[in-house]
Protein backbone atom coordinates (compact mmCIF):
# COMPACT_ATOMS: atom_id res chain seq x y z
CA UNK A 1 273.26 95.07 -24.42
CA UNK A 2 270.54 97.64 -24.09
CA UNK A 3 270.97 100.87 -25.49
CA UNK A 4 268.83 103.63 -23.57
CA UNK A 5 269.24 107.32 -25.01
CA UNK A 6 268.34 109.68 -22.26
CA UNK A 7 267.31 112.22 -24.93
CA UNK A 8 264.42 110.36 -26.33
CA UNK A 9 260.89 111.89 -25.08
CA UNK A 10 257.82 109.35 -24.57
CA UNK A 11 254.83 110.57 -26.80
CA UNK A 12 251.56 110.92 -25.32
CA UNK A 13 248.58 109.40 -26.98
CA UNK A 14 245.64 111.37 -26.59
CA UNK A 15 243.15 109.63 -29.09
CA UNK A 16 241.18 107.78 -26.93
CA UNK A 17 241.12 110.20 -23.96
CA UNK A 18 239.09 112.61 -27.02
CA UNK A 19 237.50 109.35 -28.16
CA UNK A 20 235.96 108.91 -24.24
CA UNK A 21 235.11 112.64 -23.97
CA UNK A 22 232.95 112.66 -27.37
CA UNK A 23 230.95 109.71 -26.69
CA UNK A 24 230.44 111.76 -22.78
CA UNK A 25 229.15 114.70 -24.70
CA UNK A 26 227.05 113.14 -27.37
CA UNK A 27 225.29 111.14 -23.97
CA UNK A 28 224.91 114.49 -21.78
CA UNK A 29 223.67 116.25 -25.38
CA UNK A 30 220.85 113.52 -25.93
CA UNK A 31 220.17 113.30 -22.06
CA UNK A 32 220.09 116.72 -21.02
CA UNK A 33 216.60 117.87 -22.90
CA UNK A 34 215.07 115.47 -20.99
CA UNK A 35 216.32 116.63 -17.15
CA UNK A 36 213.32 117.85 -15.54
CA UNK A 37 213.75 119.97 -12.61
CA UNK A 38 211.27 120.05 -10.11
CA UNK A 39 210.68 122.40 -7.38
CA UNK A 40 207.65 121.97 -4.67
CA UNK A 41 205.99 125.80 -3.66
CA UNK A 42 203.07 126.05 -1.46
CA UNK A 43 200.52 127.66 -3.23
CA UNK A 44 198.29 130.11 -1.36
CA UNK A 45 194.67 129.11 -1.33
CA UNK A 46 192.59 130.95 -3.37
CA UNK A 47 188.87 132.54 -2.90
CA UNK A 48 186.01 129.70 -4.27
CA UNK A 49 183.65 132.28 -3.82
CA UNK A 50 184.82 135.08 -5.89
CA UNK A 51 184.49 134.90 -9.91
CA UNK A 52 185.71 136.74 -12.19
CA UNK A 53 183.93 138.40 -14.41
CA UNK A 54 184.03 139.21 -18.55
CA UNK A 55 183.58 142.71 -19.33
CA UNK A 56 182.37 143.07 -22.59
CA UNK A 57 184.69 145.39 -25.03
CA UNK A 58 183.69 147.82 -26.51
CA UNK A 59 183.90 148.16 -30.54
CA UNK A 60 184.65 151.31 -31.93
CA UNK A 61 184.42 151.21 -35.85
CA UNK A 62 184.92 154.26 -38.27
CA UNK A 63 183.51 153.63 -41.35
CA UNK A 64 185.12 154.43 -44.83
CA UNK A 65 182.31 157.71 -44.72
CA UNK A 66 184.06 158.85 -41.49
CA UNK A 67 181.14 158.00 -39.37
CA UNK A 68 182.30 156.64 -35.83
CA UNK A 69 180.26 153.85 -34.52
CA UNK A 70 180.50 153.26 -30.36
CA UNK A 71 179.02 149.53 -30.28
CA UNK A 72 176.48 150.20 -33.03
CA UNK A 73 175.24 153.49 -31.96
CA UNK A 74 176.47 156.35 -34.55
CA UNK A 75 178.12 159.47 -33.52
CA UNK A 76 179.42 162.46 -35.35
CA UNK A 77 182.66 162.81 -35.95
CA UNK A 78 183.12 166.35 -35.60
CA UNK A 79 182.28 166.35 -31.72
CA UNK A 80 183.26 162.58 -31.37
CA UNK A 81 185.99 163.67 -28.49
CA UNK A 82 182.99 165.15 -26.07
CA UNK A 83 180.08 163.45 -26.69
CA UNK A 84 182.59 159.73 -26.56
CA UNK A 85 183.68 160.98 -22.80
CA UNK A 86 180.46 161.43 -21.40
CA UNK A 87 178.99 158.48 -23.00
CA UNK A 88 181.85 156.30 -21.31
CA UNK A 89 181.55 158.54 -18.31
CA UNK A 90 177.54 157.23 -17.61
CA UNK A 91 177.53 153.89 -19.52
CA UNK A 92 180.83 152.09 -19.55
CA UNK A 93 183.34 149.87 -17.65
CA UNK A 94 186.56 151.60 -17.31
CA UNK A 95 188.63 148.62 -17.22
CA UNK A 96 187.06 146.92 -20.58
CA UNK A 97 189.04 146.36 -23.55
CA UNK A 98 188.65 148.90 -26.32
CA UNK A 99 188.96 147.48 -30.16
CA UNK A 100 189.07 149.98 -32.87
CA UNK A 101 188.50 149.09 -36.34
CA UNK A 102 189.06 151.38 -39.34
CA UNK A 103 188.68 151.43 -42.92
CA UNK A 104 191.64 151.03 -44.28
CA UNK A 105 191.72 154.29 -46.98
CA UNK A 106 191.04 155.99 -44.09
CA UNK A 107 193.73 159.27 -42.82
CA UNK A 108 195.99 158.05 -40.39
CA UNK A 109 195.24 160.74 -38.22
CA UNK A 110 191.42 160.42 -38.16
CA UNK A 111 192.09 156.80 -36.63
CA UNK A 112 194.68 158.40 -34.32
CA UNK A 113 192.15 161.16 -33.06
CA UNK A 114 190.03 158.53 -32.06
CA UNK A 115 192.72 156.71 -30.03
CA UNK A 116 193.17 159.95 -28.40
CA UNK A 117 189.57 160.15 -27.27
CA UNK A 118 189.56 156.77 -26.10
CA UNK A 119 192.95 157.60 -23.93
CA UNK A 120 191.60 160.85 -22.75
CA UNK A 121 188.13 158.72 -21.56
CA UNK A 122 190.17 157.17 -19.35
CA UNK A 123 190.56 153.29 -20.96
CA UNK A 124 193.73 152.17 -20.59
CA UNK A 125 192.99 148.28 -22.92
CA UNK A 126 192.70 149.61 -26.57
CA UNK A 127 193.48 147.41 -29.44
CA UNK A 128 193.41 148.57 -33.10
CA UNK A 129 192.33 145.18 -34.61
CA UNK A 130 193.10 144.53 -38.42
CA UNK A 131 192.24 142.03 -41.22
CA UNK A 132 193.94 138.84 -41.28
């Protein structure tokens, strides 16, 4: 005779339903880095005829004496803010990049006066390059 208790509940093995979804997830991890996704623009065409051109920059460099030096040529310190605007009034590019180099036991607000000139020229690029 066969002997079925109605309050017996069936148990559920989940092992290799966890088992399946590991080995899915380790195959989408090492597959998914390599998924490119492409997507087709039209470019517009550009000018052939138009290059562009390198501005020079201009090199600023304030010596450990606290003489200013505008690409070589020497200027006073004292009336640096003046005589800097109209010499970038007449002889240079707006739009070049401006690197200023220091000494480095110079006053952080000598270097910063300079900046200020540079800004108040009207050059927007400045870099204050260091010593790597």
């Amino acid at each position: 005779m066969n002997v079925f208790e109605w309050d017996e509940s069936p148990e559920l093995n989940i092992t290799p339903l966890v088992d399946v979804m590991l080995v899915l997830l380790a195959i989408l991890m090492v597959i998914a880095p390599n998924i490119v996704y492409e997507e087709l623009i039209n470019l517009p065409q550009g000018s052939a005829q138009k290059q562009l051109e390198k501005k020079p920059p201009v090199h600023i460099m304030i010596t450990k004496e606290g003489d200013v030096l505008v690409n070589k040529e020497k200027y006073d310190r004292v009336g640096f803010i003046d005589n800097f605007y109209r010499y970038a009034q007449n002889n240079l590019d707006k739009k070049s990049t401006v690197m200023i180099s220091a000494d480095r036991s110079l006053d952080y607000g000598m270097v910063m006066a300079i900046l200020a000139a540079v800004k108040q020229a009207g050059f927007s690029e400045v870099s204050l390059a260091t010593d790597s």
